[in-house]
N, C-alpha and C. Protein backbone atom coordinates (compact mmCIF):
# COMPACT_ATOMS: atom_id res chain seq x y z
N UNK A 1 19.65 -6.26 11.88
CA UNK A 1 19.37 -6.75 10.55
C UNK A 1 18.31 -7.85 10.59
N UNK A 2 18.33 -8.70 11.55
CA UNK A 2 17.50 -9.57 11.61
C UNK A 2 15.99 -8.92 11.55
N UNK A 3 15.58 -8.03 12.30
CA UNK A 3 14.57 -7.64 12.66
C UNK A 3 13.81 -7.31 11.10
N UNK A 4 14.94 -6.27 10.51
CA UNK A 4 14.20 -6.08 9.14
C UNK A 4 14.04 -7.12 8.35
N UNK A 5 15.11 -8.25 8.37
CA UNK A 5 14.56 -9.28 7.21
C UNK A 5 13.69 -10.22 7.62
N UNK A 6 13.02 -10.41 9.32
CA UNK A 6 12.07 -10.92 9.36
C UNK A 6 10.61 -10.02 9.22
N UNK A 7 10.89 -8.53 9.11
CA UNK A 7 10.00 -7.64 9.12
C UNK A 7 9.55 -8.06 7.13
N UNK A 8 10.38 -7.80 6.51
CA UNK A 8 10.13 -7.67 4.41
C UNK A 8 9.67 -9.41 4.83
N UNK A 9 9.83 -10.89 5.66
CA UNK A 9 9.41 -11.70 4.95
C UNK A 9 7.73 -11.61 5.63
N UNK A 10 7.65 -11.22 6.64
CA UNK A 10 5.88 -11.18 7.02
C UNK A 10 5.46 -10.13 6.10
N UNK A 11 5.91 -9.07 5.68
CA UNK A 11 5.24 -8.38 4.57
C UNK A 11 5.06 -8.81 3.46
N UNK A 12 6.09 -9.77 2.91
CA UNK A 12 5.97 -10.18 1.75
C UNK A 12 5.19 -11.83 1.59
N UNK A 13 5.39 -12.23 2.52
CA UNK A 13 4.37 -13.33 2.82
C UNK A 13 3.38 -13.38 3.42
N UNK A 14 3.19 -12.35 4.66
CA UNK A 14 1.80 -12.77 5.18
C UNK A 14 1.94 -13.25 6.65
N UNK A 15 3.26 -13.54 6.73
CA UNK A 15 3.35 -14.35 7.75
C UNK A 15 5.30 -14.73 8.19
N UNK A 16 5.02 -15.48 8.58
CA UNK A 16 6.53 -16.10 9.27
C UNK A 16 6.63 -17.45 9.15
N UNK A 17 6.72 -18.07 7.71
CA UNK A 17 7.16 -19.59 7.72
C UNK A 17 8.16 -20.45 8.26
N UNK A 18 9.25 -19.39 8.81
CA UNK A 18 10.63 -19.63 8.44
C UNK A 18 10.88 -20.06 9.82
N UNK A 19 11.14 -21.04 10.75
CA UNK A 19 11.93 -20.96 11.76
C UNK A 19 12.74 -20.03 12.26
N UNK A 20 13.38 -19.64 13.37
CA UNK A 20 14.16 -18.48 13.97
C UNK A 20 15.84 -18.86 13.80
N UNK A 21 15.46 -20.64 13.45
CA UNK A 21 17.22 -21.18 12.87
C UNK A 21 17.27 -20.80 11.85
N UNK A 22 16.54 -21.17 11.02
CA UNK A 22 16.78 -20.72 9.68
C UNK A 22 17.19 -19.37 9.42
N UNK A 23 16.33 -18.48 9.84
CA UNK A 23 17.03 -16.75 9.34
C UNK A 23 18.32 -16.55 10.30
N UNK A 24 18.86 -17.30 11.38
CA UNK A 24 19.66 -16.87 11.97
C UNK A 24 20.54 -17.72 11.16
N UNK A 25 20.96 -18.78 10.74
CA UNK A 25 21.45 -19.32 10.11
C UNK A 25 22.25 -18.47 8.24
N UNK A 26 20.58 -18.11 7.87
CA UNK A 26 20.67 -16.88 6.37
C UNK A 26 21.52 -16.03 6.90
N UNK A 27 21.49 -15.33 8.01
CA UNK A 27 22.58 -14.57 7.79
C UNK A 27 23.73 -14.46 8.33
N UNK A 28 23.94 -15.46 9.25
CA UNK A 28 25.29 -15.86 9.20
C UNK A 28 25.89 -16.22 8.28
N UNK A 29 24.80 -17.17 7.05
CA UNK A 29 25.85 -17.77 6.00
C UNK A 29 26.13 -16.48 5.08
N UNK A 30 25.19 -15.54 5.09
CA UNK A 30 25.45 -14.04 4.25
C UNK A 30 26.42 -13.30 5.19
N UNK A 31 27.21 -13.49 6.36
CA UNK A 31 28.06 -12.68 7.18
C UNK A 31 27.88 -11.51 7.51
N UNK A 32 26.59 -12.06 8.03
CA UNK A 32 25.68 -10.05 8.65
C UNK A 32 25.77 -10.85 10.12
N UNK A 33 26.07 -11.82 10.65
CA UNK A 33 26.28 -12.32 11.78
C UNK A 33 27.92 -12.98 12.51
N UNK A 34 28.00 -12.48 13.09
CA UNK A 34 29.44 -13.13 13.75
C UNK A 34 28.86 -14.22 14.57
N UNK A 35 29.61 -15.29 14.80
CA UNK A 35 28.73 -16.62 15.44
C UNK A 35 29.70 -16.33 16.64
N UNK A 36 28.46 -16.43 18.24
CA UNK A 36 29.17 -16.16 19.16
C UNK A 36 28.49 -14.67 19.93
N UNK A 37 28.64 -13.68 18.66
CA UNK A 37 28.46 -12.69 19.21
C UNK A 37 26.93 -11.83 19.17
N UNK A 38 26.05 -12.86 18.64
CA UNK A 38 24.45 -12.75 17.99
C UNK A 38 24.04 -13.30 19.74
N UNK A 39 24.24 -14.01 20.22
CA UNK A 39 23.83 -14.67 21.63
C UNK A 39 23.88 -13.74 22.74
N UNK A 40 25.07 -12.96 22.46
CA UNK A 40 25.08 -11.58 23.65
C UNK A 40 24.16 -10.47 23.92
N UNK A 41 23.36 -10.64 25.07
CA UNK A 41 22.35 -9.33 25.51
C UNK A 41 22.86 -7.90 24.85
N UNK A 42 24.53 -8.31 25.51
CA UNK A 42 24.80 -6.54 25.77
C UNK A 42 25.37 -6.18 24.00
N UNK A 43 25.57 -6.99 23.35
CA UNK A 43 25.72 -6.91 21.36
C UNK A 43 24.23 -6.02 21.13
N UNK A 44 23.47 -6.90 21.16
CA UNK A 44 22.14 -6.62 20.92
C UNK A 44 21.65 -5.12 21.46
N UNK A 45 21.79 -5.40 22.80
CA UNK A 45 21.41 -3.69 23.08
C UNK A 45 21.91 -2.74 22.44
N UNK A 46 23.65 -2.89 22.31
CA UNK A 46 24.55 -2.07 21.13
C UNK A 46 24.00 -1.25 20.40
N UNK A 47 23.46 -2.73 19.45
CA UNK A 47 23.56 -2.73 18.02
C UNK A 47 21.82 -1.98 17.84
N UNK A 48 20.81 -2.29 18.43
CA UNK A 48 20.17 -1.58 18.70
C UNK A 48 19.88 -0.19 18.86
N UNK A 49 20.65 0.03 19.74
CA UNK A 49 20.96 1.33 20.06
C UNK A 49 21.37 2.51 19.19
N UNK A 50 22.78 1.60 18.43
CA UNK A 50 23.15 2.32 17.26
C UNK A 50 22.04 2.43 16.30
N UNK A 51 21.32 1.41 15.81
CA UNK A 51 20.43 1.66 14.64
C UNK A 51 19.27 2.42 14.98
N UNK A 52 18.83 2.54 16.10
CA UNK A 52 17.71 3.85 16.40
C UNK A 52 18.59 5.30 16.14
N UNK A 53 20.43 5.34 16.79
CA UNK A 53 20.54 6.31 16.61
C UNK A 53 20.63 7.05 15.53
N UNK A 54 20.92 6.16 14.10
CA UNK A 54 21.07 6.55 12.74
C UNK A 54 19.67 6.93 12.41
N UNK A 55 18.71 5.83 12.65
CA UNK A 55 17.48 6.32 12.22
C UNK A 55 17.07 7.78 12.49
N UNK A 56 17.35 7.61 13.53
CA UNK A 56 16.64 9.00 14.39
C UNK A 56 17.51 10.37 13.81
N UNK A 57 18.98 10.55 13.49
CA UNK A 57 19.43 11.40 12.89
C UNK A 57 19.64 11.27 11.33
N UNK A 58 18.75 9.77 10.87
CA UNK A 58 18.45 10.26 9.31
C UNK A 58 16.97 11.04 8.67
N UNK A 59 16.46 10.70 9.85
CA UNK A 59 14.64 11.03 9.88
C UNK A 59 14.98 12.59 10.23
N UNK A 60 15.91 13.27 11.13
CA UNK A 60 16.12 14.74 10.93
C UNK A 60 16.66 15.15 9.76
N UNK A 61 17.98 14.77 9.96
CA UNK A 61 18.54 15.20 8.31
C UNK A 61 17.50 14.90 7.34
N UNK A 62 16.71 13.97 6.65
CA UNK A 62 15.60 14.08 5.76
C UNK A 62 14.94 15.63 5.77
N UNK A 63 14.39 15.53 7.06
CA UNK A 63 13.61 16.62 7.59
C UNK A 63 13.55 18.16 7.31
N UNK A 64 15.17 18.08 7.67
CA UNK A 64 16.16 19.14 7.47
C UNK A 64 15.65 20.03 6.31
N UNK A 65 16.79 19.22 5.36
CA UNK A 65 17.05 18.88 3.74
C UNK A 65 16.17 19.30 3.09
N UNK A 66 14.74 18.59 3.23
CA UNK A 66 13.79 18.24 2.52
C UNK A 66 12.48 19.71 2.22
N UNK A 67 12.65 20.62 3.98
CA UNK A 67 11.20 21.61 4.47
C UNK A 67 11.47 22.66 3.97
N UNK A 68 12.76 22.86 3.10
CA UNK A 68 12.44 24.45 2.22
C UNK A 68 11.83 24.07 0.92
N UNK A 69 12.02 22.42 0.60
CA UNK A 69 10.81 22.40 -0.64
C UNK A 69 9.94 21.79 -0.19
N UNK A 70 8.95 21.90 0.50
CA UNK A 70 8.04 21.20 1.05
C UNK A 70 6.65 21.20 -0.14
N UNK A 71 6.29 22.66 -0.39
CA UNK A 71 5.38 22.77 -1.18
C UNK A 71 5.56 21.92 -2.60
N UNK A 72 6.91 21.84 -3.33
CA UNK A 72 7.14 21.94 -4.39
C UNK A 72 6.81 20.32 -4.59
N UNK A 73 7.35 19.82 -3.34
CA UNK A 73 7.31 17.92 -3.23
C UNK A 73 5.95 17.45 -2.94
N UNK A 74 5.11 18.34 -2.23
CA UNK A 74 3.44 17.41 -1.88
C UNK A 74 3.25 17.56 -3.48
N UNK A 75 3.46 18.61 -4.12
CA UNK A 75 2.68 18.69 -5.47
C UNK A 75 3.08 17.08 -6.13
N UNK A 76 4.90 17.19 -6.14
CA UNK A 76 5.28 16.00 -6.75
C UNK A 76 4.52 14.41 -6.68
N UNK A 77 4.67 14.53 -5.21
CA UNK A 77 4.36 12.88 -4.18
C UNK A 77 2.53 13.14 -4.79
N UNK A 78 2.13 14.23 -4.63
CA UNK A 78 0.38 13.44 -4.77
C UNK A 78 0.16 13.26 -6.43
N UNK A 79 0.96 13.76 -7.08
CA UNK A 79 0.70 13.70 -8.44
C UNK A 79 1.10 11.76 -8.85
N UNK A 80 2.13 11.65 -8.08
CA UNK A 80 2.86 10.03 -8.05
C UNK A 80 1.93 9.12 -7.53
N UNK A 81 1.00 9.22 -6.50
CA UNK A 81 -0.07 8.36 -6.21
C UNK A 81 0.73 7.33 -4.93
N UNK A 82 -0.10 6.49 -4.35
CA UNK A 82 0.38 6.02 -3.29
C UNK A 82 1.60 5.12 -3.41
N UNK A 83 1.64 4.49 -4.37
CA UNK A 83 2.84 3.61 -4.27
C UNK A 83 3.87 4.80 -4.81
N UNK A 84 4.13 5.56 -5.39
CA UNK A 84 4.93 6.45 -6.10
C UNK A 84 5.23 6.99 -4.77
N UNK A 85 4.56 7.78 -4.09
CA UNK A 85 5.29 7.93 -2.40
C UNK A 85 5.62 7.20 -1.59
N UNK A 86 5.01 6.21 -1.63
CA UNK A 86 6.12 4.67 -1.02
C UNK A 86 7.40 4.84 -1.30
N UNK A 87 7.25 4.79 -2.72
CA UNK A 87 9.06 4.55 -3.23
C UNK A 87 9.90 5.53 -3.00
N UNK A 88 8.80 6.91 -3.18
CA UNK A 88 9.95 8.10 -2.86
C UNK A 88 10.14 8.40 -1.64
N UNK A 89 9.45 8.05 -0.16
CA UNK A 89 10.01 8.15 0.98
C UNK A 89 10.98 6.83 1.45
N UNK A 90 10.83 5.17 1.07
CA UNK A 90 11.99 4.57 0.68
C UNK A 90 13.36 5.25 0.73
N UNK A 91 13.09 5.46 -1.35
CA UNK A 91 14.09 6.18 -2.07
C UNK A 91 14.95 7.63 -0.55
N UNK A 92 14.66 8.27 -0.42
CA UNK A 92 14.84 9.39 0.21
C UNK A 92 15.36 8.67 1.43
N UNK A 93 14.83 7.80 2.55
CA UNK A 93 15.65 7.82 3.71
C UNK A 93 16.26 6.49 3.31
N UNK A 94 16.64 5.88 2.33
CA UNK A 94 17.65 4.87 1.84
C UNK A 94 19.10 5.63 1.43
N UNK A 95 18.57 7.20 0.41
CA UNK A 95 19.61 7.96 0.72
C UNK A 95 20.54 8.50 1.67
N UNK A 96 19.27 9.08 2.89
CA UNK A 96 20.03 9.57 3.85
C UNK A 96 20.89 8.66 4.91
N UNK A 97 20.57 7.85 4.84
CA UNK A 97 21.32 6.69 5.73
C UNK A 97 22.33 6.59 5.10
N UNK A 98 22.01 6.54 4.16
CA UNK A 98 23.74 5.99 2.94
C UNK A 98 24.66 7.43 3.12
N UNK A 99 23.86 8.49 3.37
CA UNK A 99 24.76 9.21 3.33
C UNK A 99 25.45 9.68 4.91
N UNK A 100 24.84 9.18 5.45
CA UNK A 100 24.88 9.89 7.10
C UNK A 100 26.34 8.16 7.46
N UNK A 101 25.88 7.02 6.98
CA UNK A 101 26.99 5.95 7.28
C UNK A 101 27.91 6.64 6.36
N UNK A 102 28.20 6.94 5.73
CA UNK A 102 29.41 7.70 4.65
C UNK A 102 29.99 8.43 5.57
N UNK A 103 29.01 9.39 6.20
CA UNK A 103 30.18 10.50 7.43
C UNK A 103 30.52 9.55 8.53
N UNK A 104 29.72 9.02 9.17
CA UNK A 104 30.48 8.19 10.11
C UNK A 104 31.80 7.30 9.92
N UNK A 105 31.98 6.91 8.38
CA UNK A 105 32.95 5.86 8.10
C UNK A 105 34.09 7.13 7.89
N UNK A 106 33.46 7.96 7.21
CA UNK A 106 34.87 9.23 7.40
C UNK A 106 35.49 9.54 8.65
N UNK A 107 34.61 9.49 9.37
CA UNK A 107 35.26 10.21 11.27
C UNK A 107 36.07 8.95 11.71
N UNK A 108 35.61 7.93 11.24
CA UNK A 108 36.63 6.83 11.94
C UNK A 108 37.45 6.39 11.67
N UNK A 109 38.08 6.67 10.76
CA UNK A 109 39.22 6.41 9.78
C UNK A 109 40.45 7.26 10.02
């Protein structure tokens, strides 16, 4: 998590104002951090690990899903213009993640 919210503030600023206390701090006080367990190599590799693996099987499932309308969507996306495909590839693998953590929270339960 860290990575992305220091990734949206250099995009959205330009840069990195923020000290490395400070955002580690933001999200501990938001409880996206356990204190203790942010310091551990082998957390990190984990947690890492896991989030390439979602990526990597939401970027297929997208893939999947998406290549029997392939034609029907370039028409869509170029008619929308560049930011309009911004939002809709966003939009689209914001879905599939949401939906791919949905099955995982099912299997573990």
């Amino acid at each position: 998590m860290r990575g992305l919210v220091e990734a949206i503030i250099r995009h959205e600023l330009g840069g990195m104002p923020y000290a490395p206390e400070t955002i580690a701090e933001g999200l501990r006080m938001a409880g996206l951090v356990q204190p203790g367990l942010a310091h551990s190599g082998t957390v990190r590799a984990a947690a890492s690990s896991v989030v390439a693996d979602v990526t990597a099987a939401a970027v297929v499932d997208a893939v999947t899903t998406l290549a029997p309308h392939a034609e029907g969507l370039a028409a869509v996306l170029r008619a929308l213009g560049p930011w309009g495909v911004a939002a809709a590839v966003i939009g689209v693998a914001a879905w599939t993640i949401h939906q791919r953590l949905q099955r995982q929270r099912e299997v573990t339960r």
